[in-house]
PDB file of N, CA and C in Angstrom:
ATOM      1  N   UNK A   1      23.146 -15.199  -6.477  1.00  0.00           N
ATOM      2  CA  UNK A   1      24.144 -14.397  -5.844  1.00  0.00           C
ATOM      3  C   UNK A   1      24.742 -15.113  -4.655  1.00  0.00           C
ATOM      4  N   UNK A   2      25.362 -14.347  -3.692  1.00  0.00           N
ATOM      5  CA  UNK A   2      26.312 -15.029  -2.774  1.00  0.00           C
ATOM      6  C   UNK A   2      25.213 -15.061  -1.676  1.00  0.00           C
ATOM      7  N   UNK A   3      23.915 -14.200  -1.835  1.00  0.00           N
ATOM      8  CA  UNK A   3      23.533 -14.034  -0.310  1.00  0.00           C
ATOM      9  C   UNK A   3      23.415 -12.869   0.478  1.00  0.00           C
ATOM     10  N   UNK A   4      24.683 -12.452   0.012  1.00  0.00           N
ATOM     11  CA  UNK A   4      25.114 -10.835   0.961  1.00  0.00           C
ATOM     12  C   UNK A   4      24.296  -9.974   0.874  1.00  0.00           C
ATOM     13  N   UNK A   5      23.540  -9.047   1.901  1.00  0.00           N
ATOM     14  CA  UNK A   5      22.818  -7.801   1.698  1.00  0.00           C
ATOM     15  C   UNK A   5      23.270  -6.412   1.475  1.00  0.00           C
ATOM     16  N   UNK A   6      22.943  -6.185   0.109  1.00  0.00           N
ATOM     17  CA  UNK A   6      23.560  -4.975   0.075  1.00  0.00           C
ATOM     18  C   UNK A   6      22.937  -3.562   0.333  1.00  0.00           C
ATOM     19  N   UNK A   7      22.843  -2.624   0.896  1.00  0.00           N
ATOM     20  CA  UNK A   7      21.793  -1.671   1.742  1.00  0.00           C
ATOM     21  C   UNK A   7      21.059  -0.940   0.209  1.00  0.00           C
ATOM     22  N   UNK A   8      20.266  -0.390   0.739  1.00  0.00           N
ATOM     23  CA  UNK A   8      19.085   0.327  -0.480  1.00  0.00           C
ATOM     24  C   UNK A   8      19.183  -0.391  -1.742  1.00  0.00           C
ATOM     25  N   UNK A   9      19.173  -1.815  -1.827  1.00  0.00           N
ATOM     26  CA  UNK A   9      18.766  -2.141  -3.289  1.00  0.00           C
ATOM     27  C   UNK A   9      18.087  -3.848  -2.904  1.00  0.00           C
ATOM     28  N   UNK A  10      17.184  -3.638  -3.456  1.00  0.00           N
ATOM     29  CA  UNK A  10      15.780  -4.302  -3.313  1.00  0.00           C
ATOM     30  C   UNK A  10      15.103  -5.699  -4.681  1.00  0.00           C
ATOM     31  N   UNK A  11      15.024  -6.611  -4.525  1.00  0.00           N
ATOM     32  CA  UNK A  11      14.891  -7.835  -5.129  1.00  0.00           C
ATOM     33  C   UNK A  11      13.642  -8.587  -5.121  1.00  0.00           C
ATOM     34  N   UNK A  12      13.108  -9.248  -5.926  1.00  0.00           N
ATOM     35  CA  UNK A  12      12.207  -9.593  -5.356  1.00  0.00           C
ATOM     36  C   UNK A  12      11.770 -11.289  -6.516  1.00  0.00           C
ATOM     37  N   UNK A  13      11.248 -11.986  -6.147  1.00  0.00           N
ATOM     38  CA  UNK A  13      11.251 -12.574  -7.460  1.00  0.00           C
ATOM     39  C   UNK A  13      11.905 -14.218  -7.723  1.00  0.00           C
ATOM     40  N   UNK A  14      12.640 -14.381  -8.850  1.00  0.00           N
ATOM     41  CA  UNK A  14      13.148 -15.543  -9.027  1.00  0.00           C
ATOM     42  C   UNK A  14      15.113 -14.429  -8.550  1.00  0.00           C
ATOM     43  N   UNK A  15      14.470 -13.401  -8.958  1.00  0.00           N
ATOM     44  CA  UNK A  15      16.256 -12.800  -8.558  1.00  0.00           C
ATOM     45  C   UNK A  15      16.269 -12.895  -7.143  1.00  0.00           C
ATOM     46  N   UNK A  16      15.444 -12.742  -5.980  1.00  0.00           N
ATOM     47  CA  UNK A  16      15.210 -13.402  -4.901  1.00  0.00           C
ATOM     48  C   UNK A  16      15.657 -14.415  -4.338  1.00  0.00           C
ATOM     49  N   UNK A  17      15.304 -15.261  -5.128  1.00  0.00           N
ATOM     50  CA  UNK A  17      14.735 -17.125  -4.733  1.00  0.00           C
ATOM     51  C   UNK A  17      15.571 -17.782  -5.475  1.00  0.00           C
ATOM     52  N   UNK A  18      15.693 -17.556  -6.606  1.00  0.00           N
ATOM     53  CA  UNK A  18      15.993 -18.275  -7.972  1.00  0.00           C
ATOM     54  C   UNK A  18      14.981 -18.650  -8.481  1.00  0.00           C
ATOM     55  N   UNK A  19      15.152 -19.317  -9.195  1.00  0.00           N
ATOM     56  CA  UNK A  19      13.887 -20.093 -10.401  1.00  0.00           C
ATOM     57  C   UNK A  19      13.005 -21.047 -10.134  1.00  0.00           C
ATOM     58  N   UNK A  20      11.970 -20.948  -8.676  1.00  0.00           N
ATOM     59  CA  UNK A  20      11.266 -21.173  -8.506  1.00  0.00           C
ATOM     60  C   UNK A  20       9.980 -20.856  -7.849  1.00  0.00           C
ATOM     61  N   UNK A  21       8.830 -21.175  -7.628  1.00  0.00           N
ATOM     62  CA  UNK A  21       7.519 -20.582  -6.994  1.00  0.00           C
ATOM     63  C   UNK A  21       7.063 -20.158  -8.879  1.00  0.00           C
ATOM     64  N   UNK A  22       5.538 -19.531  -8.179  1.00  0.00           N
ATOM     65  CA  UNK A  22       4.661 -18.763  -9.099  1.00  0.00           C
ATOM     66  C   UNK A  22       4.353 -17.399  -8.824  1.00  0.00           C
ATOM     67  N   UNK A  23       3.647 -17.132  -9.612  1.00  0.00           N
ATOM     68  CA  UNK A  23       2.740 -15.389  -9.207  1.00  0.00           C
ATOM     69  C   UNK A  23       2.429 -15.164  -7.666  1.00  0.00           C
ATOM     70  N   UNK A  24       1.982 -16.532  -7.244  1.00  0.00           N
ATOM     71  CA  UNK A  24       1.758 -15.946  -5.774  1.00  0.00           C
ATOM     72  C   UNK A  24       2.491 -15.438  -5.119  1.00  0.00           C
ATOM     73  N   UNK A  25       4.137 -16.369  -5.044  1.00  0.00           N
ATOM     74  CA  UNK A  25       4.979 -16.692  -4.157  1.00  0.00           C
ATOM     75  C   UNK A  25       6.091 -15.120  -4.727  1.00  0.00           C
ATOM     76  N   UNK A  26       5.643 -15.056  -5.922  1.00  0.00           N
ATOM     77  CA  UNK A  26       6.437 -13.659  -6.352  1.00  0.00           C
ATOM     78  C   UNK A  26       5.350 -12.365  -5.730  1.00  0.00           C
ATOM     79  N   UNK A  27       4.283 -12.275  -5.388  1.00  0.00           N
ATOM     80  CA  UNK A  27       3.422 -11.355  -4.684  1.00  0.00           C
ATOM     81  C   UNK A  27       3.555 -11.174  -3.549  1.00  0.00           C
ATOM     82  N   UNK A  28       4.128 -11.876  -2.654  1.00  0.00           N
ATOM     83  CA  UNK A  28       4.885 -12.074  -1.468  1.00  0.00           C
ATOM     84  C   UNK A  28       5.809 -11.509  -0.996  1.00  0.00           C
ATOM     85  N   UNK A  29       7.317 -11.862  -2.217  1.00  0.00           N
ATOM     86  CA  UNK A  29       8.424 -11.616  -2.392  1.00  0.00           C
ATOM     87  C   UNK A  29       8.456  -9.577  -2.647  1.00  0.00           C
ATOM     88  N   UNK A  30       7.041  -9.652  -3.233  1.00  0.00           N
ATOM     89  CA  UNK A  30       7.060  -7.975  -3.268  1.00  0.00           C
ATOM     90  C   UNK A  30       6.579  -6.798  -2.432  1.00  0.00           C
ATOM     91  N   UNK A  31       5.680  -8.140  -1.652  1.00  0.00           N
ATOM     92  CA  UNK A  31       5.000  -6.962  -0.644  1.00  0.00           C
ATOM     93  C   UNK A  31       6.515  -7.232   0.599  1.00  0.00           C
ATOM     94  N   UNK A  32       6.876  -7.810   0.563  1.00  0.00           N
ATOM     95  CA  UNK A  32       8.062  -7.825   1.793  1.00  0.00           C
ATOM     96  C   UNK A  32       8.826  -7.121   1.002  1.00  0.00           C
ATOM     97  N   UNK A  33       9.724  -7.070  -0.218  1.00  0.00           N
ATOM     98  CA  UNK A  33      10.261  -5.418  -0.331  1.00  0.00           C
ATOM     99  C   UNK A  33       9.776  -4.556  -0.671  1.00  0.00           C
ATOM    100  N   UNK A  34       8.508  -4.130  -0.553  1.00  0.00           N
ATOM    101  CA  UNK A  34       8.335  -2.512  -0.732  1.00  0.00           C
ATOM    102  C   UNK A  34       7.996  -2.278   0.933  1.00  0.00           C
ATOM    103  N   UNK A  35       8.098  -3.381   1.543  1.00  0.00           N
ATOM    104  CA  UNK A  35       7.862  -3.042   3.058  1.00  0.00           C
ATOM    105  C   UNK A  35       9.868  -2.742   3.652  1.00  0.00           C
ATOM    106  N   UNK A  36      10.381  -3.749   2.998  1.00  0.00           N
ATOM    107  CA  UNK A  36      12.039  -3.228   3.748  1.00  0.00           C
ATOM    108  C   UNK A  36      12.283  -1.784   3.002  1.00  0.00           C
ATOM    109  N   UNK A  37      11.452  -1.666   1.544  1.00  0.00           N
ATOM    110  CA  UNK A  37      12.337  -0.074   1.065  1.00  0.00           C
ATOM    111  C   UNK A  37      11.711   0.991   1.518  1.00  0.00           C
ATOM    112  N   UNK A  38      10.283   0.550   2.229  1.00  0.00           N
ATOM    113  CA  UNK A  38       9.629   1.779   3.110  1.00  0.00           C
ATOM    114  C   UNK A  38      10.414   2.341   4.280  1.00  0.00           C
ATOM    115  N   UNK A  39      10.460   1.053   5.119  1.00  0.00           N
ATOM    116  CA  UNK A  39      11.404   1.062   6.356  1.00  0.00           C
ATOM    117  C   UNK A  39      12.922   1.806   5.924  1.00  0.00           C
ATOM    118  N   UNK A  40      13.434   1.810   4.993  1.00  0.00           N
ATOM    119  CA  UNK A  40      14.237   1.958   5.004  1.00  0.00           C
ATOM    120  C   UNK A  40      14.380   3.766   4.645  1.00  0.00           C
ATOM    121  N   UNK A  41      13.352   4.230   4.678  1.00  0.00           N
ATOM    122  CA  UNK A  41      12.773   5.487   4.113  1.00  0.00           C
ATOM    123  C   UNK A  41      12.150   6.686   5.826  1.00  0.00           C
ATOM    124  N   UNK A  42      12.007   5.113   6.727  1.00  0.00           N
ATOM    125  CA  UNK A  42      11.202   5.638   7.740  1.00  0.00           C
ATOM    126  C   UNK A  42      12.557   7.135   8.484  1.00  0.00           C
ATOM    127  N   UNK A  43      11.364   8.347   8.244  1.00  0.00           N
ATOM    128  CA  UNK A  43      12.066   9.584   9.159  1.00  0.00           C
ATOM    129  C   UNK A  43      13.248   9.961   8.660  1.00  0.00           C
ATOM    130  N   UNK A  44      13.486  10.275   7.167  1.00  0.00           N
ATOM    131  CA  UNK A  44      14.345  10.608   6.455  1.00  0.00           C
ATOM    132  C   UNK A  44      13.433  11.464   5.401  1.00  0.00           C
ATOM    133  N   UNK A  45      13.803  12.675   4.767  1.00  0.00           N
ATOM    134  CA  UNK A  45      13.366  14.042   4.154  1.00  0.00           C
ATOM    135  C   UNK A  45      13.937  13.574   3.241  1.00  0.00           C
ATOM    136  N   UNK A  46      12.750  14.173   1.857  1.00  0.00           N
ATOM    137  CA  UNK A  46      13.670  14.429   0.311  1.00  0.00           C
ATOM    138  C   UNK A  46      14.818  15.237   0.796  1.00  0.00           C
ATOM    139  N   UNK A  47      15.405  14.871  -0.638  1.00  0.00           N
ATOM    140  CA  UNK A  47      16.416  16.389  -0.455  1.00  0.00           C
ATOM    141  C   UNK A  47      15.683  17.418  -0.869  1.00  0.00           C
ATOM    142  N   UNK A  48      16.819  19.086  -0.292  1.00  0.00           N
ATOM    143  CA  UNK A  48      15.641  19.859  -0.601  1.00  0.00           C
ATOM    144  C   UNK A  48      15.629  20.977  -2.061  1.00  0.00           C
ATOM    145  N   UNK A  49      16.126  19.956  -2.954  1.00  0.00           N
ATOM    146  CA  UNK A  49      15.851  20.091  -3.973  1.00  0.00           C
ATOM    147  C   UNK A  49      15.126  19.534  -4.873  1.00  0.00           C
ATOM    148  N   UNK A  50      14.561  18.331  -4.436  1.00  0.00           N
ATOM    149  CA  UNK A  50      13.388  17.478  -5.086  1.00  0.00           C
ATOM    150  C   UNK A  50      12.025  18.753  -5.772  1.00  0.00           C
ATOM    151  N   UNK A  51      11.908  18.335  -6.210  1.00  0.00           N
ATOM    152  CA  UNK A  51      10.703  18.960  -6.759  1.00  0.00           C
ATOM    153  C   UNK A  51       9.590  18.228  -7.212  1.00  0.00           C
ATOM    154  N   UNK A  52       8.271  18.537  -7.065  1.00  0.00           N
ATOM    155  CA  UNK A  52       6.853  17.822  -7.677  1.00  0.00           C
ATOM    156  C   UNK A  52       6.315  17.962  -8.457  1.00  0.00           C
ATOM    157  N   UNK A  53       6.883  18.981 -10.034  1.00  0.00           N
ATOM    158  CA  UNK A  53       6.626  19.084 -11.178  1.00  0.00           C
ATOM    159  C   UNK A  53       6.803  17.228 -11.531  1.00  0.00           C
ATOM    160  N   UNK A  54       5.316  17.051 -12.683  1.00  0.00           N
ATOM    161  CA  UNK A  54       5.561  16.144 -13.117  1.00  0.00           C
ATOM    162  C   UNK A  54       6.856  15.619 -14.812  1.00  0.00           C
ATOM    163  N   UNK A  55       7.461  17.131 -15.055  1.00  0.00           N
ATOM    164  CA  UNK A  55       8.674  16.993 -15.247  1.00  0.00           C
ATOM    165  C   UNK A  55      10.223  16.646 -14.795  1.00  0.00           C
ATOM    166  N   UNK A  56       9.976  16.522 -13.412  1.00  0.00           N
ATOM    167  CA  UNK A  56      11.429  16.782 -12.361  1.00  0.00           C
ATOM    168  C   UNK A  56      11.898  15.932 -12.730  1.00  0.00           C
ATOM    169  N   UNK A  57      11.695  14.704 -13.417  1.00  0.00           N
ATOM    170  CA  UNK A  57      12.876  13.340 -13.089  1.00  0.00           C
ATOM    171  C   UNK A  57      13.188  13.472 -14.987  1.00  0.00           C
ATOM    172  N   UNK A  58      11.858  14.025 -16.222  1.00  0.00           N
ATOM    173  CA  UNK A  58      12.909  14.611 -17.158  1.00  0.00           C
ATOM    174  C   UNK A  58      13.905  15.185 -16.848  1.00  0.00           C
ATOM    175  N   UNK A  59      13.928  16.655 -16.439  1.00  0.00           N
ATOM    176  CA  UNK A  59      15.146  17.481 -16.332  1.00  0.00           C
ATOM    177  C   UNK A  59      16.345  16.580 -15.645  1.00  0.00           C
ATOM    178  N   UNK A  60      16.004  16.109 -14.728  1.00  0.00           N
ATOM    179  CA  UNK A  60      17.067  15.339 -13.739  1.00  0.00           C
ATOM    180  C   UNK A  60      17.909  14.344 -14.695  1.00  0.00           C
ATOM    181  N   UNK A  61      16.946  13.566 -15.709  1.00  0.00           N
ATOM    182  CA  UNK A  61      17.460  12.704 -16.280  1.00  0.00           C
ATOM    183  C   UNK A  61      18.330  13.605 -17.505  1.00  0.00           C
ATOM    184  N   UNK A  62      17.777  14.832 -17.686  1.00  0.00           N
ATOM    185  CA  UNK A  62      18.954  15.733 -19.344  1.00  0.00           C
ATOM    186  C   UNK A  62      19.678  15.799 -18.460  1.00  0.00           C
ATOM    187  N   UNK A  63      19.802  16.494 -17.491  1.00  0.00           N
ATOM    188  CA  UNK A  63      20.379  17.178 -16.429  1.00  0.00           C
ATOM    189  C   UNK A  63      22.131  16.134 -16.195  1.00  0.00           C
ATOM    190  N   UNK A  64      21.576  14.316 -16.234  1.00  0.00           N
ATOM    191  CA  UNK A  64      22.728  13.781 -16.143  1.00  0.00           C
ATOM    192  C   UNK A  64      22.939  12.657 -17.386  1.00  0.00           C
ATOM    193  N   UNK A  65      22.598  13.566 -18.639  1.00  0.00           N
ATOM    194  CA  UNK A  65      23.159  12.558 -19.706  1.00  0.00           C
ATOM    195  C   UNK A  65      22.257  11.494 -20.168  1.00  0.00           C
ATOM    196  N   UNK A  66      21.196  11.418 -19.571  1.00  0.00           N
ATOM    197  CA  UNK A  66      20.535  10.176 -19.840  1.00  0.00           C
ATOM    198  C   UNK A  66      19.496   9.879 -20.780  1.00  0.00           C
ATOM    199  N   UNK A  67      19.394   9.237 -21.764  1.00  0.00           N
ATOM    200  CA  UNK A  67      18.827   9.015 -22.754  1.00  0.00           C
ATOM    201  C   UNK A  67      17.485   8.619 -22.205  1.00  0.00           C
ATOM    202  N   UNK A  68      16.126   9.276 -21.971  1.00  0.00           N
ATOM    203  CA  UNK A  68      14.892   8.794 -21.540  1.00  0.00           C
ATOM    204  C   UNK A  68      14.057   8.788 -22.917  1.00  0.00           C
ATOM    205  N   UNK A  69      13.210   7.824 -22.433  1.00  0.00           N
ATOM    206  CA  UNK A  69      12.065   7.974 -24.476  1.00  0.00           C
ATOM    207  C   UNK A  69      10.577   8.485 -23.604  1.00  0.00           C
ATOM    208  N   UNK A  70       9.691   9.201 -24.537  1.00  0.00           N
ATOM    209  CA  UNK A  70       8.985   9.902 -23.681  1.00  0.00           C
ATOM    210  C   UNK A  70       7.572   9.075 -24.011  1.00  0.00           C
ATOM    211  N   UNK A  71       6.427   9.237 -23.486  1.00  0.00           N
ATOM    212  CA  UNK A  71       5.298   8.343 -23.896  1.00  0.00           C
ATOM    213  C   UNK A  71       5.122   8.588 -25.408  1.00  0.00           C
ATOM    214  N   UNK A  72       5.215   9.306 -25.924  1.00  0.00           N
ATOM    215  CA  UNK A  72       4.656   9.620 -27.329  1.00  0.00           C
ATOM    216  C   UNK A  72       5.664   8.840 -28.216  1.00  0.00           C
ATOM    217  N   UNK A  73       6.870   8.961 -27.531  1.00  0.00           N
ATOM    218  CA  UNK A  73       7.983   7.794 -28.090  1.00  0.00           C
ATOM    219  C   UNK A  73       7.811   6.281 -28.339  1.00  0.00           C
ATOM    220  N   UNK A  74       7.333   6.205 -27.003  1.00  0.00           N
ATOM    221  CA  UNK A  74       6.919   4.713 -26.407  1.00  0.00           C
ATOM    222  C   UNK A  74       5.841   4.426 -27.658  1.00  0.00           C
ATOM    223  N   UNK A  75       4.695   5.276 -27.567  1.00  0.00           N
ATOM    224  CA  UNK A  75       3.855   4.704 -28.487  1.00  0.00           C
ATOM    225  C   UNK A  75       4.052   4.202 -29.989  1.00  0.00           C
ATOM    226  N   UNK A  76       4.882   5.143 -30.084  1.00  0.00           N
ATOM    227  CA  UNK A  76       5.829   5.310 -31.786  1.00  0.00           C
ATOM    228  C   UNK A  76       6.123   3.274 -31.832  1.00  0.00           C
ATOM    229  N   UNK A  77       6.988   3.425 -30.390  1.00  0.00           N
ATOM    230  CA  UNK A  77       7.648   1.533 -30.647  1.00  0.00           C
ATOM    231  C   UNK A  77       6.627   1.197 -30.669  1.00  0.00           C
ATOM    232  N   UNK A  78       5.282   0.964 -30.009  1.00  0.00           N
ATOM    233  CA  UNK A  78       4.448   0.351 -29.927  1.00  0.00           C
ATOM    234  C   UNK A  78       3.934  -0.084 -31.038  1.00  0.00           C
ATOM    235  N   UNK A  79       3.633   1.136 -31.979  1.00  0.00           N
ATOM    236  CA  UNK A  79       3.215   0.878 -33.859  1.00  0.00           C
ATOM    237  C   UNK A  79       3.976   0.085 -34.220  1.00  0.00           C
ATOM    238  N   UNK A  80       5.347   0.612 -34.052  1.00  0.00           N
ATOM    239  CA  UNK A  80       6.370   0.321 -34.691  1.00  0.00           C
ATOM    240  C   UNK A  80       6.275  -1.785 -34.643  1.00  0.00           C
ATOM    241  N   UNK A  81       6.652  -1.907 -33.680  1.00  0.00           N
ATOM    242  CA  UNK A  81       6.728  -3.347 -33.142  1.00  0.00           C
ATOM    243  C   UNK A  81       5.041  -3.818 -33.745  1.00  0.00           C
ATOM    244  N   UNK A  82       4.139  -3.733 -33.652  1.00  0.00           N
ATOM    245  CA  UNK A  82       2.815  -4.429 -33.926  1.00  0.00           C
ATOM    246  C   UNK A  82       2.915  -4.153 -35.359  1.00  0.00           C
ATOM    247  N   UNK A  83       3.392  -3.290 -36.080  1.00  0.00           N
ATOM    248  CA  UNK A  83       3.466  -3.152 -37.373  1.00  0.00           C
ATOM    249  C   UNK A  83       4.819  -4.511 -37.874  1.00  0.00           C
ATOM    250  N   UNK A  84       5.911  -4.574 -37.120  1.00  0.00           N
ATOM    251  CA  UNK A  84       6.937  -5.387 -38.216  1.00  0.00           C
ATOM    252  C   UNK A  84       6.524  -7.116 -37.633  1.00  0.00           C
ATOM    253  N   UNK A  85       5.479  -7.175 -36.200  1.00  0.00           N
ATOM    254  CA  UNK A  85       4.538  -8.651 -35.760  1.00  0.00           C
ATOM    255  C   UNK A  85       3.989  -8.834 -37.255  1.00  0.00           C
ATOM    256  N   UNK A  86       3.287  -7.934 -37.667  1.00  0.00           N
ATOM    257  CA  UNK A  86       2.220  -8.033 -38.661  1.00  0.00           C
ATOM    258  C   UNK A  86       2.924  -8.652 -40.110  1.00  0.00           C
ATOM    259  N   UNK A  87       3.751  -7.748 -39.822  1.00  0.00           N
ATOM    260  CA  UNK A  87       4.883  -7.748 -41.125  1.00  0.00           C
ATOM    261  C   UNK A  87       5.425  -9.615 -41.549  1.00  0.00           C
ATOM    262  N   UNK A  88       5.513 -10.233 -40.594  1.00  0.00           N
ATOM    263  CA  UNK A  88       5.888 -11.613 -40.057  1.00  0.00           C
ATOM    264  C   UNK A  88       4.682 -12.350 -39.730  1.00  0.00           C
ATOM    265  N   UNK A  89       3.271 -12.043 -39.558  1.00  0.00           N
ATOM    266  CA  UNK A  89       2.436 -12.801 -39.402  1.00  0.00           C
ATOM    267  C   UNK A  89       2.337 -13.064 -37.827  1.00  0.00           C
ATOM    268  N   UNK A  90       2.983 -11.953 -37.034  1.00  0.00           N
ATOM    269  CA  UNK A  90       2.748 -12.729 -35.511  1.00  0.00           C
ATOM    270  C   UNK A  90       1.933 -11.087 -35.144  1.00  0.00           C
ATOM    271  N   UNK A  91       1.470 -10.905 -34.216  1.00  0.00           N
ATOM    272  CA  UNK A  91       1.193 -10.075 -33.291  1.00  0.00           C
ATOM    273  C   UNK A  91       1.702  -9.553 -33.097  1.00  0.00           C
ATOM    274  N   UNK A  92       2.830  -9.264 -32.616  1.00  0.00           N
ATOM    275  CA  UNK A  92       4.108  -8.000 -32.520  1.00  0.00           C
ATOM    276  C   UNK A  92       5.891  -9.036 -32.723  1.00  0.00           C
ATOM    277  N   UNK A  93       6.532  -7.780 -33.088  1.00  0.00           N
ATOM    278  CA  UNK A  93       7.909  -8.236 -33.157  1.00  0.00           C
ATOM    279  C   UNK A  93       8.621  -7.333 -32.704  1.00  0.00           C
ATOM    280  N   UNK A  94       9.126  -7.705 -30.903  1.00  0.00           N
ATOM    281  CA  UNK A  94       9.173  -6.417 -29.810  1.00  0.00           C
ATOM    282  C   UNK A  94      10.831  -6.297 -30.459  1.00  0.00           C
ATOM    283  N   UNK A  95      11.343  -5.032 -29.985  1.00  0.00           N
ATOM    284  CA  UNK A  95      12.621  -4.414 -30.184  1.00  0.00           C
ATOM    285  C   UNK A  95      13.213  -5.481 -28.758  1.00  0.00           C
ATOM    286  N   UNK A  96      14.365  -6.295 -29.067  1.00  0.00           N
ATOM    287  CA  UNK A  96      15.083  -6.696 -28.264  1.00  0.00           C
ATOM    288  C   UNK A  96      15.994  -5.757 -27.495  1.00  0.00           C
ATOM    289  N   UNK A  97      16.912  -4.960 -27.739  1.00  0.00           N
ATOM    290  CA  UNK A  97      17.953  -3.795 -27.301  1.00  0.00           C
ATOM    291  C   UNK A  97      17.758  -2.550 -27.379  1.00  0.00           C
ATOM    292  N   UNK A  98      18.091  -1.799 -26.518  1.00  0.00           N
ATOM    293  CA  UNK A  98      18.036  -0.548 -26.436  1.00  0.00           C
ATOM    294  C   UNK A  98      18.386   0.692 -27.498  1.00  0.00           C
ATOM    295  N   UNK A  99      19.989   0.071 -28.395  1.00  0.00           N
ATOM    296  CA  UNK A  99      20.081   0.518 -29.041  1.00  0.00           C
ATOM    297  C   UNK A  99      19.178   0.482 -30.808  1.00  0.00           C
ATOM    298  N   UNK A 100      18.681  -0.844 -30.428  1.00  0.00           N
ATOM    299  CA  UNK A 100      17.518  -1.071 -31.466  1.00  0.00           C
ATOM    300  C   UNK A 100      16.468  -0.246 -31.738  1.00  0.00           C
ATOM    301  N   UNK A 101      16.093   0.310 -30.165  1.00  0.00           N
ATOM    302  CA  UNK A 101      14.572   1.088 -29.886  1.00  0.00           C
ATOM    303  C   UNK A 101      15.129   2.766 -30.148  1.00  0.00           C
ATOM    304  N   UNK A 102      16.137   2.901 -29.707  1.00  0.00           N
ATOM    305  CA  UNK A 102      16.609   4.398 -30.333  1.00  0.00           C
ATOM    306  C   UNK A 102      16.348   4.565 -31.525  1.00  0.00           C
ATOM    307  N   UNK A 103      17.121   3.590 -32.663  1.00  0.00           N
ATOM    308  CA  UNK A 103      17.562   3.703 -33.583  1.00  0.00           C
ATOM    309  C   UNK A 103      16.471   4.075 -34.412  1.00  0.00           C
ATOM    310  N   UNK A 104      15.467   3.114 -34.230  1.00  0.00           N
ATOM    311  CA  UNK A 104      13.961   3.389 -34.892  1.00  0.00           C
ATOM    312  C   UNK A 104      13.338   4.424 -34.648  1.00  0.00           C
ATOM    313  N   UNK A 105      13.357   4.893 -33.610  1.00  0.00           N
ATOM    314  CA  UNK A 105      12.722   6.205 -33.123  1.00  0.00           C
ATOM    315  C   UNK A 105      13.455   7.396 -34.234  1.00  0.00           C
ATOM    316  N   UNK A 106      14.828   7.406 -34.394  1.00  0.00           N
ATOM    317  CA  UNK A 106      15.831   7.841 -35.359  1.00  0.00           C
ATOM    318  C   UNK A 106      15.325   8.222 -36.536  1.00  0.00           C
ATOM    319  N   UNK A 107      14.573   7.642 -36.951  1.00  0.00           N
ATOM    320  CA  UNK A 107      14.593   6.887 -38.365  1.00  0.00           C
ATOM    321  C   UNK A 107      12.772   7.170 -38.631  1.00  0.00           C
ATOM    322  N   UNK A 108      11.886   7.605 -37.627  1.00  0.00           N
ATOM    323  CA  UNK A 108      10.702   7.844 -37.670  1.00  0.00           C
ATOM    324  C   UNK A 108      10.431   9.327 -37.633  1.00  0.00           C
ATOM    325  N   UNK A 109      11.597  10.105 -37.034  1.00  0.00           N
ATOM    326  CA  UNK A 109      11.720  11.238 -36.631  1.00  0.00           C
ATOM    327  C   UNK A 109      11.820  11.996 -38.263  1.00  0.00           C
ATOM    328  N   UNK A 110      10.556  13.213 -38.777  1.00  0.00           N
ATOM    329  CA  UNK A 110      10.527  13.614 -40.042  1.00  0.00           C
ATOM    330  C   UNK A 110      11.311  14.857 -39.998  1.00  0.00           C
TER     331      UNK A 110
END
């Protein structure tokens, strides 16, 4: 990127740095932003419509259109992918795209 800081959005990594260091130097890169996105949190309230059902961020997400896959979904790819690895002789053969991982879910659904 150019450099520029842009407020509440947080990096960490080779998107950081660019394409260099290891695990360490990326363990670093993370404890210094979850320390700027704390700070950046310091003496500021949810809104006060947040809620602590461990549904709230489903609804939130129907609520604005958004296509979420749910764990039982997730697991579905999980077969799914270790089943078409197998299929090929490797260990898994992960879904590259999003619209890939829908589609199957689609198509599993009886």
């Amino acid at each position: 990127g150019d450099g520029r800081r842009v407020p509440h959005e947080y990096v960490a990594g080779w998107i950081k740095r660019g394409p260099t260091g290891l695990i360490g130097t990326n363990r670093g890169d993370a404890k210094a932003t979850v320390e700027a996105m704390l700070q950046d949190v310091v003496g500021r309230e949810a809104p006060l419509r947040a809620e602590l059902s461990p549904h709230a961020i489903t609804f939130l997400l129907d609520e604005r259109g958004v296509r979420s896959v749910s764990f039982d979904e997730w697991k579905i790819l999980d077969e799914l992918e270790i089943a078409n690895g197998s299929a090929k002789g490797k260990v898994r053969d992960k879904f590259t795209s999003l619209p890939a991982m829908l589609e199957a879910l689609k198509t599993t659904r009886g």
